[in-house]
C-alpha atoms as a PDB file:
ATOM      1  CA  UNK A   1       0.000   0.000   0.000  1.00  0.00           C
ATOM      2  CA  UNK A   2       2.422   2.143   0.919  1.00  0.00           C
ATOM      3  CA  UNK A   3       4.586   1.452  -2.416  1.00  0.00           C
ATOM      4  CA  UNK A   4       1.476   2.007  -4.181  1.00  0.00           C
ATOM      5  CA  UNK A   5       0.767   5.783  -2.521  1.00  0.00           C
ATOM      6  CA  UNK A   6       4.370   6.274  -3.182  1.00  0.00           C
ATOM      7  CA  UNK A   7       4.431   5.518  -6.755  1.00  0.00           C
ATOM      8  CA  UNK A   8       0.863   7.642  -7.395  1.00  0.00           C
ATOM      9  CA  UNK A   9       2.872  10.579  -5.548  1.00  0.00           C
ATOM     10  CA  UNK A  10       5.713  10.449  -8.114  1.00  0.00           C
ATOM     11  CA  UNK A  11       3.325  10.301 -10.782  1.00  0.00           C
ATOM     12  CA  UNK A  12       0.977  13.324  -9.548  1.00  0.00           C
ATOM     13  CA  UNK A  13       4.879  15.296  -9.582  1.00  0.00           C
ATOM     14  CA  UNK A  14       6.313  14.419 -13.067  1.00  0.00           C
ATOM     15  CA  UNK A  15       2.383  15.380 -14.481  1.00  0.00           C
ATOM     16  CA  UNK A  16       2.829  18.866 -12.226  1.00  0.00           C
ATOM     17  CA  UNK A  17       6.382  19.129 -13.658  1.00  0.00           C
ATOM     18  CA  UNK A  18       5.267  18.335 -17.120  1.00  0.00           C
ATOM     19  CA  UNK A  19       2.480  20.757 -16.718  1.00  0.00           C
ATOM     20  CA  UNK A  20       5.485  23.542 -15.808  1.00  0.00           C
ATOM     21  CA  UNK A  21       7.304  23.298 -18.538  1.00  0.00           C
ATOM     22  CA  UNK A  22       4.642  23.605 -20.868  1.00  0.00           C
ATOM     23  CA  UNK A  23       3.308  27.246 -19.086  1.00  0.00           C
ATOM     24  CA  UNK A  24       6.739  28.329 -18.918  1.00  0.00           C
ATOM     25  CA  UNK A  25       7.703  27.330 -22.645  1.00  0.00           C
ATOM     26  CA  UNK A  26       4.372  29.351 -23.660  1.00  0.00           C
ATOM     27  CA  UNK A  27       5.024  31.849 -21.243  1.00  0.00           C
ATOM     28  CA  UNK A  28       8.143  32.301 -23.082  1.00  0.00           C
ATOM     29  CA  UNK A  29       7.113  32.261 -26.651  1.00  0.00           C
ATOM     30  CA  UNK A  30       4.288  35.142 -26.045  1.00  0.00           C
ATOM     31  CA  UNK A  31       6.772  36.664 -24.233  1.00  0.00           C
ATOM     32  CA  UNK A  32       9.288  36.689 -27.751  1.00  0.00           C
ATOM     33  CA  UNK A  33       6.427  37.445 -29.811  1.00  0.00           C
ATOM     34  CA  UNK A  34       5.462  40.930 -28.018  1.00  0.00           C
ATOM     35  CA  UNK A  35       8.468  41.718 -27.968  1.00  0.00           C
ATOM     36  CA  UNK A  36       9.325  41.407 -31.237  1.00  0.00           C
ATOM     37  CA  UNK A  37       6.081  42.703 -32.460  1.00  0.00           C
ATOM     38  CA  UNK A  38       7.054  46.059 -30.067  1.00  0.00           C
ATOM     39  CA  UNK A  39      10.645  46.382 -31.773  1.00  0.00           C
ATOM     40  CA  UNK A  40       8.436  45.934 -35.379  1.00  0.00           C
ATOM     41  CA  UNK A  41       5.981  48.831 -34.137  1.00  0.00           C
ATOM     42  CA  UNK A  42       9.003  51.219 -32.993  1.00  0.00           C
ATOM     43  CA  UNK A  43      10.540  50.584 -36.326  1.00  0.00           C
ATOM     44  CA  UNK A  44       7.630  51.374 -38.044  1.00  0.00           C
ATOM     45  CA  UNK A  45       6.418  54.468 -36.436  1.00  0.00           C
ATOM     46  CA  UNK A  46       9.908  55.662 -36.284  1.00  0.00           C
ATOM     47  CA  UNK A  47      11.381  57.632 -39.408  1.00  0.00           C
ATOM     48  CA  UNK A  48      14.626  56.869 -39.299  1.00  0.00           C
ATOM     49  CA  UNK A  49      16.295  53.182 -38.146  1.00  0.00           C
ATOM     50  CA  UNK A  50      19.015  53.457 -35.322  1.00  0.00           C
ATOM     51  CA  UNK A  51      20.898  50.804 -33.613  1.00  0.00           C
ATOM     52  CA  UNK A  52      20.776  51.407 -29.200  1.00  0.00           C
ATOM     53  CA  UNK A  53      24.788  51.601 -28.142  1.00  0.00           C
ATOM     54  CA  UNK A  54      25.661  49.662 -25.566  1.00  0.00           C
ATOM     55  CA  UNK A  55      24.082  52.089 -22.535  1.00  0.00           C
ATOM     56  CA  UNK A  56      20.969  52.194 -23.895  1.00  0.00           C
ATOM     57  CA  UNK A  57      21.761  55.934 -25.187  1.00  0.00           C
ATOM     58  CA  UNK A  58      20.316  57.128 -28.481  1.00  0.00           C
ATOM     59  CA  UNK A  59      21.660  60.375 -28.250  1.00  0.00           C
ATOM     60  CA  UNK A  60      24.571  59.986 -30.780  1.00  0.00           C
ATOM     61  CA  UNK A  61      22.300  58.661 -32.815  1.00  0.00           C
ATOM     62  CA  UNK A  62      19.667  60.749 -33.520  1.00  0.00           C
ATOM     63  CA  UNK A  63      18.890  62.332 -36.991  1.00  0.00           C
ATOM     64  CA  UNK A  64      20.580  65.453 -37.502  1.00  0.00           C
ATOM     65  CA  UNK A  65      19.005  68.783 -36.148  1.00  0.00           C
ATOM     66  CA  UNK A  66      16.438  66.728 -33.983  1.00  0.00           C
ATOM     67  CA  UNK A  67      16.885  67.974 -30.292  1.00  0.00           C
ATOM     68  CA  UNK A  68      17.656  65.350 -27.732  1.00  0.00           C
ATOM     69  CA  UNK A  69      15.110  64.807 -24.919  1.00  0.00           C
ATOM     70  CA  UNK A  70      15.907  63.188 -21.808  1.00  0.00           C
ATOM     71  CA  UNK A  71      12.192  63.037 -19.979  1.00  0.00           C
ATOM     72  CA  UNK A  72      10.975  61.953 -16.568  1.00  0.00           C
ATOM     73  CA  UNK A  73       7.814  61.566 -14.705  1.00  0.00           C
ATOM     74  CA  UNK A  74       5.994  61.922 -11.569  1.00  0.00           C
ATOM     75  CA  UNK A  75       4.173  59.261 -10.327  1.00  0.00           C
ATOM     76  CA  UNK A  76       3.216  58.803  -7.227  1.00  0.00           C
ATOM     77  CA  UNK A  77       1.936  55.672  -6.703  1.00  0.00           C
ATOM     78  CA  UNK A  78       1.713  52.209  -7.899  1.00  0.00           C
ATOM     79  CA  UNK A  79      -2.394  52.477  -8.564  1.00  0.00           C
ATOM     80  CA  UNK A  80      -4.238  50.791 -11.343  1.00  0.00           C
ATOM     81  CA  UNK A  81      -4.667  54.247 -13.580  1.00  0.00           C
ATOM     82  CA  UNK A  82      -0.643  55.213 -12.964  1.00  0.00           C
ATOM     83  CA  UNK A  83       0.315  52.112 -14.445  1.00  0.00           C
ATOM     84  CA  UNK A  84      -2.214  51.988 -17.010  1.00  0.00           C
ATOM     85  CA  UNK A  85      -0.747  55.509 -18.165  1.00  0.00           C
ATOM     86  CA  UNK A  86       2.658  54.564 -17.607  1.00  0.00           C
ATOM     87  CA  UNK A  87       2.452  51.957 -20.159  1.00  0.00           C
ATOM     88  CA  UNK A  88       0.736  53.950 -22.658  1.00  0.00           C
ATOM     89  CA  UNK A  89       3.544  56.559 -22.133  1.00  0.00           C
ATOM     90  CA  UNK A  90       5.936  53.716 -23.076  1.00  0.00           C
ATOM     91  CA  UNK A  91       3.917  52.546 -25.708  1.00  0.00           C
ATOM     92  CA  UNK A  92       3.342  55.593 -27.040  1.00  0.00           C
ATOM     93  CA  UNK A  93       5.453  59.553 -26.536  1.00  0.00           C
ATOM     94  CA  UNK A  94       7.743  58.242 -24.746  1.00  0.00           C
ATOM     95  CA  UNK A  95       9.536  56.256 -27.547  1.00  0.00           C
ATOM     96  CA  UNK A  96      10.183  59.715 -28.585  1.00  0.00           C
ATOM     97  CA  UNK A  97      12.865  59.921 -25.342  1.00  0.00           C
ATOM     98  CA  UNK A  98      16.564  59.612 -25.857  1.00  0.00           C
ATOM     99  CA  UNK A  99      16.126  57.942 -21.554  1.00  0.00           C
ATOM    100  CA  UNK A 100      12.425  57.674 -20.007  1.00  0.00           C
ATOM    101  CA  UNK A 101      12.570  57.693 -15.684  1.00  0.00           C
ATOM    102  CA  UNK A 102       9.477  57.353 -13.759  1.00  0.00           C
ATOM    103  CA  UNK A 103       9.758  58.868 -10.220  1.00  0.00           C
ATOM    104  CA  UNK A 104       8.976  57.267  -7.612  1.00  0.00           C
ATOM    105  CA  UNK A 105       9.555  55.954  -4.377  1.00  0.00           C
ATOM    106  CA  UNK A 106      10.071  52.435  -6.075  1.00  0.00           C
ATOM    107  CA  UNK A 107      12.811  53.646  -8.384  1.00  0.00           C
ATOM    108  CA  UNK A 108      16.011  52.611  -7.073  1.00  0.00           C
ATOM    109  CA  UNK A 109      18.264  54.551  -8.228  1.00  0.00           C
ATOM    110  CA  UNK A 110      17.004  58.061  -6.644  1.00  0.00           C
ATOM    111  CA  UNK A 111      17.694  59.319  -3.561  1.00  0.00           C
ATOM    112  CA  UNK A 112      14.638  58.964  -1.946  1.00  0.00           C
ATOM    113  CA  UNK A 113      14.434  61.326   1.074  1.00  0.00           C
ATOM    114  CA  UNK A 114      10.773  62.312   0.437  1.00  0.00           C
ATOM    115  CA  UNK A 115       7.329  61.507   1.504  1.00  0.00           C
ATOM    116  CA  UNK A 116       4.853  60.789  -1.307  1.00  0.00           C
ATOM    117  CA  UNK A 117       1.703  63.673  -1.484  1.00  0.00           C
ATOM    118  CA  UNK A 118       1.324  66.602  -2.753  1.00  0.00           C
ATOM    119  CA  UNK A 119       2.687  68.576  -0.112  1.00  0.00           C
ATOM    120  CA  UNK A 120       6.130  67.167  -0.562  1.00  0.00           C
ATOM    121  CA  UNK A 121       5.900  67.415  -4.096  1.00  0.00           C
ATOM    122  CA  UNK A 122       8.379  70.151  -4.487  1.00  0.00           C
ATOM    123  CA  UNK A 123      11.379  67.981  -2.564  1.00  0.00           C
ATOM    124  CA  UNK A 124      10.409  64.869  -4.768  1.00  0.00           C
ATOM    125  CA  UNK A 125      11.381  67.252  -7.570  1.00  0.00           C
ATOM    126  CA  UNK A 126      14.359  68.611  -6.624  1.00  0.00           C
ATOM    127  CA  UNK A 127      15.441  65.104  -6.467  1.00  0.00           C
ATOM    128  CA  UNK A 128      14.745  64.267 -10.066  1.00  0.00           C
ATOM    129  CA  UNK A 129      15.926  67.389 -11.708  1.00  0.00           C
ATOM    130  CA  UNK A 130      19.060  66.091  -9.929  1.00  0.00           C
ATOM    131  CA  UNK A 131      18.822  62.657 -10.475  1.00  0.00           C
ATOM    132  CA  UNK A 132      18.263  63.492 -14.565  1.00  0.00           C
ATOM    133  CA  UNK A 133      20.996  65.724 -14.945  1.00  0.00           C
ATOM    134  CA  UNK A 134      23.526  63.149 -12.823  1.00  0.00           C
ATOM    135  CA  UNK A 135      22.658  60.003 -14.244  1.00  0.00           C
ATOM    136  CA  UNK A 136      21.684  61.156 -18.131  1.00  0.00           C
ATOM    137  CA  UNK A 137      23.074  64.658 -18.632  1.00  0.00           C
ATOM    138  CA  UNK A 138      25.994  65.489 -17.084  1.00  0.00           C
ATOM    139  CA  UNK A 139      28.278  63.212 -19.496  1.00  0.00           C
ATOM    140  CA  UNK A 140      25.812  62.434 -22.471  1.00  0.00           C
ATOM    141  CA  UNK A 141      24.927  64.766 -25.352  1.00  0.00           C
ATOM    142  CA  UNK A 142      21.516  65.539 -24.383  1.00  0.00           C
ATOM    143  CA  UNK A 143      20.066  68.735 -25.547  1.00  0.00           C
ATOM    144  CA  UNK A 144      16.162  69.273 -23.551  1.00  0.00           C
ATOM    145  CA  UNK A 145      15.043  68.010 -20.400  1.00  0.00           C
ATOM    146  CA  UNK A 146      11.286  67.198 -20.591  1.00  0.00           C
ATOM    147  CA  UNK A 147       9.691  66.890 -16.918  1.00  0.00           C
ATOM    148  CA  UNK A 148       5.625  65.791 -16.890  1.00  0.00           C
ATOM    149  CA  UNK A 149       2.920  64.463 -15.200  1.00  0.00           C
ATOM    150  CA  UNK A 150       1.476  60.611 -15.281  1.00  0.00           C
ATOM    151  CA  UNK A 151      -1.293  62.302 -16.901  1.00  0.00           C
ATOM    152  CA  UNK A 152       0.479  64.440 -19.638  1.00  0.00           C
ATOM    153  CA  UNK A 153       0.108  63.869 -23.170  1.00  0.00           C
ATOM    154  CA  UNK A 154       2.704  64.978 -25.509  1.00  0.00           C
ATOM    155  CA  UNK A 155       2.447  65.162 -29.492  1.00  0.00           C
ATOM    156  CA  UNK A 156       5.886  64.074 -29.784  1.00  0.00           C
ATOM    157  CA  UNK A 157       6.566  65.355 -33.444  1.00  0.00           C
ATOM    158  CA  UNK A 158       5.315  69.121 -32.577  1.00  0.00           C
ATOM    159  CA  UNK A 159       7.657  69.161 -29.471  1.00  0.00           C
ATOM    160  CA  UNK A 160      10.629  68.098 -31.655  1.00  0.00           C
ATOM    161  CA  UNK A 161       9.753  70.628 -34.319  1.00  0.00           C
ATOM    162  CA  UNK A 162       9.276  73.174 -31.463  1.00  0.00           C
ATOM    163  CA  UNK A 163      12.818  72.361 -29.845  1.00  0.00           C
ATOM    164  CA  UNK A 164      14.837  72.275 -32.898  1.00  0.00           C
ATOM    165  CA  UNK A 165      14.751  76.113 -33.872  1.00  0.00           C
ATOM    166  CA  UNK A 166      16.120  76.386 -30.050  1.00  0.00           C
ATOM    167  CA  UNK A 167      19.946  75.930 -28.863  1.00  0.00           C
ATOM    168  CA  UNK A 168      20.509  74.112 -26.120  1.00  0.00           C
ATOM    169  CA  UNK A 169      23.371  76.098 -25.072  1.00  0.00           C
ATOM    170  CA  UNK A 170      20.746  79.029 -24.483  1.00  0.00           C
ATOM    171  CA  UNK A 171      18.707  79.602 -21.487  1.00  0.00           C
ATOM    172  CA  UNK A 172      15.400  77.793 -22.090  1.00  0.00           C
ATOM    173  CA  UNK A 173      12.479  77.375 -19.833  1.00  0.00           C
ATOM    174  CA  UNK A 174       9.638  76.364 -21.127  1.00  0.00           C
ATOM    175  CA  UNK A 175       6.075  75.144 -20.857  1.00  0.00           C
ATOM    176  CA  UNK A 176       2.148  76.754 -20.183  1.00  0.00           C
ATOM    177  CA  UNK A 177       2.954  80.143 -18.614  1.00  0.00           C
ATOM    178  CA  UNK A 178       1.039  81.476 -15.990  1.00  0.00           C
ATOM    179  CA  UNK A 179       1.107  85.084 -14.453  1.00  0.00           C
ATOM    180  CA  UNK A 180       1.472  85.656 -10.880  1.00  0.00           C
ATOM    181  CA  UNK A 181       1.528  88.850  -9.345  1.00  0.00           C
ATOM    182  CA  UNK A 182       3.195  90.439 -12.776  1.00  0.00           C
ATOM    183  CA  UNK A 183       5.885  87.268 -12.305  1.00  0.00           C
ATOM    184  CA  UNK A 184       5.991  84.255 -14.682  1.00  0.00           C
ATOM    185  CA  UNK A 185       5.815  81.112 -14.034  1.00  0.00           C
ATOM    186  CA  UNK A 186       5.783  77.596 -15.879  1.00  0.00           C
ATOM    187  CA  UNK A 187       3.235  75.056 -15.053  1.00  0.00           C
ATOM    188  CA  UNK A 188       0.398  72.654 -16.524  1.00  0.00           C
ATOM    189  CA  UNK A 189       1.094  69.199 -18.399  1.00  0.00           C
ATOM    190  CA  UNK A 190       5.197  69.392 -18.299  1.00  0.00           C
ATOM    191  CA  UNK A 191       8.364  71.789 -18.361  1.00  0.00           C
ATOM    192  CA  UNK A 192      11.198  71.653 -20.428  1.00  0.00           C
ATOM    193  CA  UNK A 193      14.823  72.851 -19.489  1.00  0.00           C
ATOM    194  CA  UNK A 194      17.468  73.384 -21.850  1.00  0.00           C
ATOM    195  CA  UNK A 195      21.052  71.654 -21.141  1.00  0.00           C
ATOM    196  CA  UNK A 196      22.065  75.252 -20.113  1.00  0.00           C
ATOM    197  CA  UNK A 197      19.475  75.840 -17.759  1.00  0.00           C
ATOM    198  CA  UNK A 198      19.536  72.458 -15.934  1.00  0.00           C
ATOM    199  CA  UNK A 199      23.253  72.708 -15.271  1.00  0.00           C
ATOM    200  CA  UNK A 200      22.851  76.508 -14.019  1.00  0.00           C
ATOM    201  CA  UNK A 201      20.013  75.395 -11.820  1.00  0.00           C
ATOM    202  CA  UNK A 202      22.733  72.290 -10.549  1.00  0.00           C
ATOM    203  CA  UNK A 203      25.672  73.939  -9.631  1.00  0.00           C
ATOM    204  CA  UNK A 204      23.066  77.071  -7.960  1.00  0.00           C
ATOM    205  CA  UNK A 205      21.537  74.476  -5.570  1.00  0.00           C
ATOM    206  CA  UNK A 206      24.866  74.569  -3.535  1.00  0.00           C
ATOM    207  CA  UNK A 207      24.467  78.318  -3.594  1.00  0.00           C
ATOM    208  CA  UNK A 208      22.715  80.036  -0.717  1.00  0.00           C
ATOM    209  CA  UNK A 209      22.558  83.291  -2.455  1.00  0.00           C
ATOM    210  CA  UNK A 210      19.879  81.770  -4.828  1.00  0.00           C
ATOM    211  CA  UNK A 211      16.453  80.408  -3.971  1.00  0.00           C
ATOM    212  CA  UNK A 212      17.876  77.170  -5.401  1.00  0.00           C
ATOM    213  CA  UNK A 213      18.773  74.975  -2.745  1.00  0.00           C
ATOM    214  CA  UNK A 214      16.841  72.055  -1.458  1.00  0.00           C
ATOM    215  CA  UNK A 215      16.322  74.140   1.753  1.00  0.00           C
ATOM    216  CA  UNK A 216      14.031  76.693  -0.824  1.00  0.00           C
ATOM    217  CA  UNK A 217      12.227  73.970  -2.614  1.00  0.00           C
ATOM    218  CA  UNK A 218      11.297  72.769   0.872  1.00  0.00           C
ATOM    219  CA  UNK A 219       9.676  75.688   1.784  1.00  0.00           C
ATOM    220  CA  UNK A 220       7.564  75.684  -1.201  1.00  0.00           C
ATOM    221  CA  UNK A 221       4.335  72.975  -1.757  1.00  0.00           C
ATOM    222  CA  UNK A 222       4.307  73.137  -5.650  1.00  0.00           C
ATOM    223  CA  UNK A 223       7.295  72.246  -7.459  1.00  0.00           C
ATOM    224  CA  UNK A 224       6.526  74.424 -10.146  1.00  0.00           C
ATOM    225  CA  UNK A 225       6.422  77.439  -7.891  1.00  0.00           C
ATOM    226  CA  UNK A 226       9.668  76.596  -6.272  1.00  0.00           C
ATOM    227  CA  UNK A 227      11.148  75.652  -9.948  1.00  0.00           C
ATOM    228  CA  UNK A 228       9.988  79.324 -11.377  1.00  0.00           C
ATOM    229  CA  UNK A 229      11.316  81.143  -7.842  1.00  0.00           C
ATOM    230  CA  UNK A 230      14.634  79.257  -8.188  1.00  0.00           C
ATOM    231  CA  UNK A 231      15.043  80.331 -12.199  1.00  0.00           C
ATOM    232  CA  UNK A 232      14.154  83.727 -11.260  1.00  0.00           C
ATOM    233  CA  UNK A 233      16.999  84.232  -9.291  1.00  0.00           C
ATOM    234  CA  UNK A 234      18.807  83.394 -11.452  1.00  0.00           C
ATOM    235  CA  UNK A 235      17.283  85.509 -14.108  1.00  0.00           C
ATOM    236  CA  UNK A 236      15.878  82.676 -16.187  1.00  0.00           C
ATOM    237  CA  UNK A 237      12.090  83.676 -17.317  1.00  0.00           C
ATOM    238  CA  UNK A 238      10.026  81.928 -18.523  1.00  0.00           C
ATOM    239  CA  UNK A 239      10.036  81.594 -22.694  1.00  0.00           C
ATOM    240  CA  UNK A 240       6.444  82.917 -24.753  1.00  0.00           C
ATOM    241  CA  UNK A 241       5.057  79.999 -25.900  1.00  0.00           C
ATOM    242  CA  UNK A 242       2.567  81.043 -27.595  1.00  0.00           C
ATOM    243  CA  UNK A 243       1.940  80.786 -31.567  1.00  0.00           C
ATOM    244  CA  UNK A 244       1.915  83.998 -34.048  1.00  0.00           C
ATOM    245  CA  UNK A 245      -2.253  84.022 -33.309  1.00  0.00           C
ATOM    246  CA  UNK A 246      -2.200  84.055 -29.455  1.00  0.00           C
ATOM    247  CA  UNK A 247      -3.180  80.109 -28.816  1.00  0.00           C
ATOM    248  CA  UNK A 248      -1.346  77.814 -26.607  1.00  0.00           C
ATOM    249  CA  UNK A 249       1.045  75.137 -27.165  1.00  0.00           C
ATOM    250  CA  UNK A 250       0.723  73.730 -23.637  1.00  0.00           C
ATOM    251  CA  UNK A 251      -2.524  73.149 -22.633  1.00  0.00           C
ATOM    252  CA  UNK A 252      -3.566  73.036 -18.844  1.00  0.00           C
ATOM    253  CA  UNK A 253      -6.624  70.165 -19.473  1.00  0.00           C
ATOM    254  CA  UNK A 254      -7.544  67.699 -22.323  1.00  0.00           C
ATOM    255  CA  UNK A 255      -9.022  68.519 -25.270  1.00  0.00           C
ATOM    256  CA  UNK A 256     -12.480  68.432 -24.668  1.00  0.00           C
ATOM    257  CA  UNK A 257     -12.469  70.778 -21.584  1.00  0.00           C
ATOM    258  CA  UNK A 258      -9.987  73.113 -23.498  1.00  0.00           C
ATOM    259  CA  UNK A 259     -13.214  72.992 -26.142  1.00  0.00           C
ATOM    260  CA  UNK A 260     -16.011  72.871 -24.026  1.00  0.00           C
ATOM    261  CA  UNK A 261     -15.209  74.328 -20.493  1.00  0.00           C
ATOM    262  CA  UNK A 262     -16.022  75.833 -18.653  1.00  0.00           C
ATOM    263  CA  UNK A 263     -12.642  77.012 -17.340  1.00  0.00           C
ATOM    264  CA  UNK A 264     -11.851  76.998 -13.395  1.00  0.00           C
ATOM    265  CA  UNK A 265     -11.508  81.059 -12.272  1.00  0.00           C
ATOM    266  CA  UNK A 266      -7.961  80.436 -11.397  1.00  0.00           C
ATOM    267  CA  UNK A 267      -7.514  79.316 -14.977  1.00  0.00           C
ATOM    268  CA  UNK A 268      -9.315  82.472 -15.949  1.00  0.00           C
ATOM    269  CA  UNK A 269      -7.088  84.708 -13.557  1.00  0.00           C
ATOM    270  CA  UNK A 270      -3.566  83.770 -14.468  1.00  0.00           C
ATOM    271  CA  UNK A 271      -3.847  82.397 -17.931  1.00  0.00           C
ATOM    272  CA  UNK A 272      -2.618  85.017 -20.583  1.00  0.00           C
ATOM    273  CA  UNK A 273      -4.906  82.820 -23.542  1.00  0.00           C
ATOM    274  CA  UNK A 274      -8.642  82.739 -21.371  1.00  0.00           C
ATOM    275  CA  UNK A 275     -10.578  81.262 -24.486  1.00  0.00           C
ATOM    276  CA  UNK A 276     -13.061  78.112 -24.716  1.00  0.00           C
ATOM    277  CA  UNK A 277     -12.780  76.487 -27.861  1.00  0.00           C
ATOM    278  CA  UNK A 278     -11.313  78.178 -31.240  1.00  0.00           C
ATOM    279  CA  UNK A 279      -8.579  79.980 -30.470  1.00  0.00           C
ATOM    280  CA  UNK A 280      -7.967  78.300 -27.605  1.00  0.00           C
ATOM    281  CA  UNK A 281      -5.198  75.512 -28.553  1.00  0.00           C
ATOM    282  CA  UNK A 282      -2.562  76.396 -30.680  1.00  0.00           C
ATOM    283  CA  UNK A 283      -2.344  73.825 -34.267  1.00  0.00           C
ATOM    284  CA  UNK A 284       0.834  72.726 -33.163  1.00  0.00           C
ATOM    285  CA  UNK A 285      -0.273  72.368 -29.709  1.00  0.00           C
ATOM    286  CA  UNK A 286       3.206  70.057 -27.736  1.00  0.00           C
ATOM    287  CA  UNK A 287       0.824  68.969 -24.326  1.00  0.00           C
ATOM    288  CA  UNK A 288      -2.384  68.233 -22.729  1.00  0.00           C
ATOM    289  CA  UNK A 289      -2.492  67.750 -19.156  1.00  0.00           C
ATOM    290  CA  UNK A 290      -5.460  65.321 -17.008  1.00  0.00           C
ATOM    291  CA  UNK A 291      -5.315  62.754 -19.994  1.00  0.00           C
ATOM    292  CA  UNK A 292      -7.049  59.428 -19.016  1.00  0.00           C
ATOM    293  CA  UNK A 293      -5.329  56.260 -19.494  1.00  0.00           C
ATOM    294  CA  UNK A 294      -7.625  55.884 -21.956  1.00  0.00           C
ATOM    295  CA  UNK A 295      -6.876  58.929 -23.691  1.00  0.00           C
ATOM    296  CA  UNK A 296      -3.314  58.179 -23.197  1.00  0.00           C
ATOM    297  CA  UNK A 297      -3.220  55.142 -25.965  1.00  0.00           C
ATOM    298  CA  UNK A 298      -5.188  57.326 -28.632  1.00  0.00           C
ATOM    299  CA  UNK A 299      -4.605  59.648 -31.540  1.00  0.00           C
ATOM    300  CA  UNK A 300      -5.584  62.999 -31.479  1.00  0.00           C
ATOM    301  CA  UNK A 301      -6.290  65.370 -35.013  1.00  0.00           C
ATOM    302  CA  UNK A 302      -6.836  68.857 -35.191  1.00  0.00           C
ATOM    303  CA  UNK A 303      -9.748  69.631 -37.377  1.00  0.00           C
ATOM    304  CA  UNK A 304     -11.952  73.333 -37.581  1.00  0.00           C
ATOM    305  CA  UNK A 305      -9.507  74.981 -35.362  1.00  0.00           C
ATOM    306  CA  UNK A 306     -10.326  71.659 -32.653  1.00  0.00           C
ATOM    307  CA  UNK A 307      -8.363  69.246 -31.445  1.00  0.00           C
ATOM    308  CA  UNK A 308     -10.389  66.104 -30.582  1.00  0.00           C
ATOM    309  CA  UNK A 309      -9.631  62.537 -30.036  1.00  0.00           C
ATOM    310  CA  UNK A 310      -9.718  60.327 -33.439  1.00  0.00           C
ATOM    311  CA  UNK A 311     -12.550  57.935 -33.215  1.00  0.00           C
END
């Protein structure tokens, strides 16, 4: 009896083990498959074909006169929707960056000294600015620095064109201007630095004649205040980013709420474009900001002066 229960127990093991391999061979094959059908996608929606070195780094690489864009994101936590939009942004603009970071508390190689909320938002970004220029500026040929939300969408071809009539060895700050108290300030879907900017906002962080150091950011709760306060001292303004007709390339909302409204009084307040609908978005509008995840994986085309989701 006993040799019998034995022998049943080795055969219940090699079926189990049997069953293993199998999963893990299929596992393995989808596994090659989406990959491969990935690399086939990025070839295809990419104009020109480029080999990665061995870092990972496309910067010497890239087709002449197209800027290089190292970009990070905020994220705060490991919810359903952030990772939803996080792989859409891989999957979609963010193929467009020469290095992609999402920031975190889960990204190890950060110097994590914050708290996660909104309140210690501004810390959590004095980190990354930091962390981008250390790891993936400061000895790479990177020309922008592109810094947005989980829920930013960029149209990545409209950025580049943007960026390209710009030197990266100029002061650039850039992004969806807002007036405060006749000051300037950058804020909305994402900002972009130049090269020259982020290393003069670097080496003025160890500078307590600025408003630069981590001790300033501290004292500030949003990150784009205690960005703009930093610049400032510096004398870095913010750059008009505005088209030839008034409209905005960087949008605060989506595209149906820049349509439809109505817009928040705050919005109306500090916003140098205040209109609903035509007018409103620029036709080579860069970003949208409080994109779904949904939204996130779709097209959008400008038609009639709109900008609107393609169906």
């Amino acid at each position: 009896m006993l040799v019998q229960s034995a022998g049943a127990a080795r055969k219940r093991y090699e079926a189990r083990r049997a069953l293993l391999v199998v999963v893990f061979t299929l596992f393995t094959l989808v596994t090659f498959v989406q990959v491969k059908r990935v690399s086939k996608d990025k070839r295809r929606a990419t104009p020109k074909t480029f080999t990665l070195d061995e870092q990972g780094d496309k910067s010497a690489l890239q087709p002449q006169n197209t800027p290089i864009i190292a970009c990070w994101v905020l994220r705060a936590n490991n919810s359903v929707d952030e990772l939803l939009a996080s792989e859409a942004i891989l999957n979609g603009w963010g193929r467009g960056c020469s290095t992609l970071e999402f920031i975190d508390a889960n990204n190890t190689n950060i110097n994590v000294d914050w708290e996660e909320g909104y309140v210690f938002l501004a810390g959590k970004s004095f980190r990354a600015w930091h962390f981008m220029y250390e790891k993936h500026v400061q000895n790479r040929h990177i020309d922008f620095i592109l810094k947005a939300d989980i829920d930013t969408y960029v149209l990545w071809g409209n950025l580049e064109r943007y960026l390209a009539n710009l030197a990266s060895e100029e002061h650039h700050y850039i992004g969806k201007q807002l007036v405060r108290k006749h000051d300037t300030l950058v804020a909305g879907p994402c900002i972009v630095l130049s090269r020259k900017t982020l290393e003069y906002f670097v080496d003025a962080s160890h500078n307590r004649d600025t408003l630069c150091t981590r001790e300033d950011f501290l004292r500030e709760t949003a990150e784009d205040v205690a960005l703009a306060k930093c610049l400032r001292s510096l004398h870095i303004l913010p750059r008009e980013t505005r088209d030839v007709r008034g409209a905005e390339r960087f949008m605060s909302f989506d595209p149906t709420f820049m349509s439809h409204g109505p817009l928040p009084r705050w919005y109306k307040t500090f916003s140098q474009n205040k209109i609903i609908g035509k007018g409103c978005c620029s036709s080579e509008a860069i970003a949208f900001h409080y994109v779904s995840p949904e939204n996130q994986s779709r097209n959008l085309v400008f038609r009639d002066g709109y900008w609107s989701w393609e169906l």
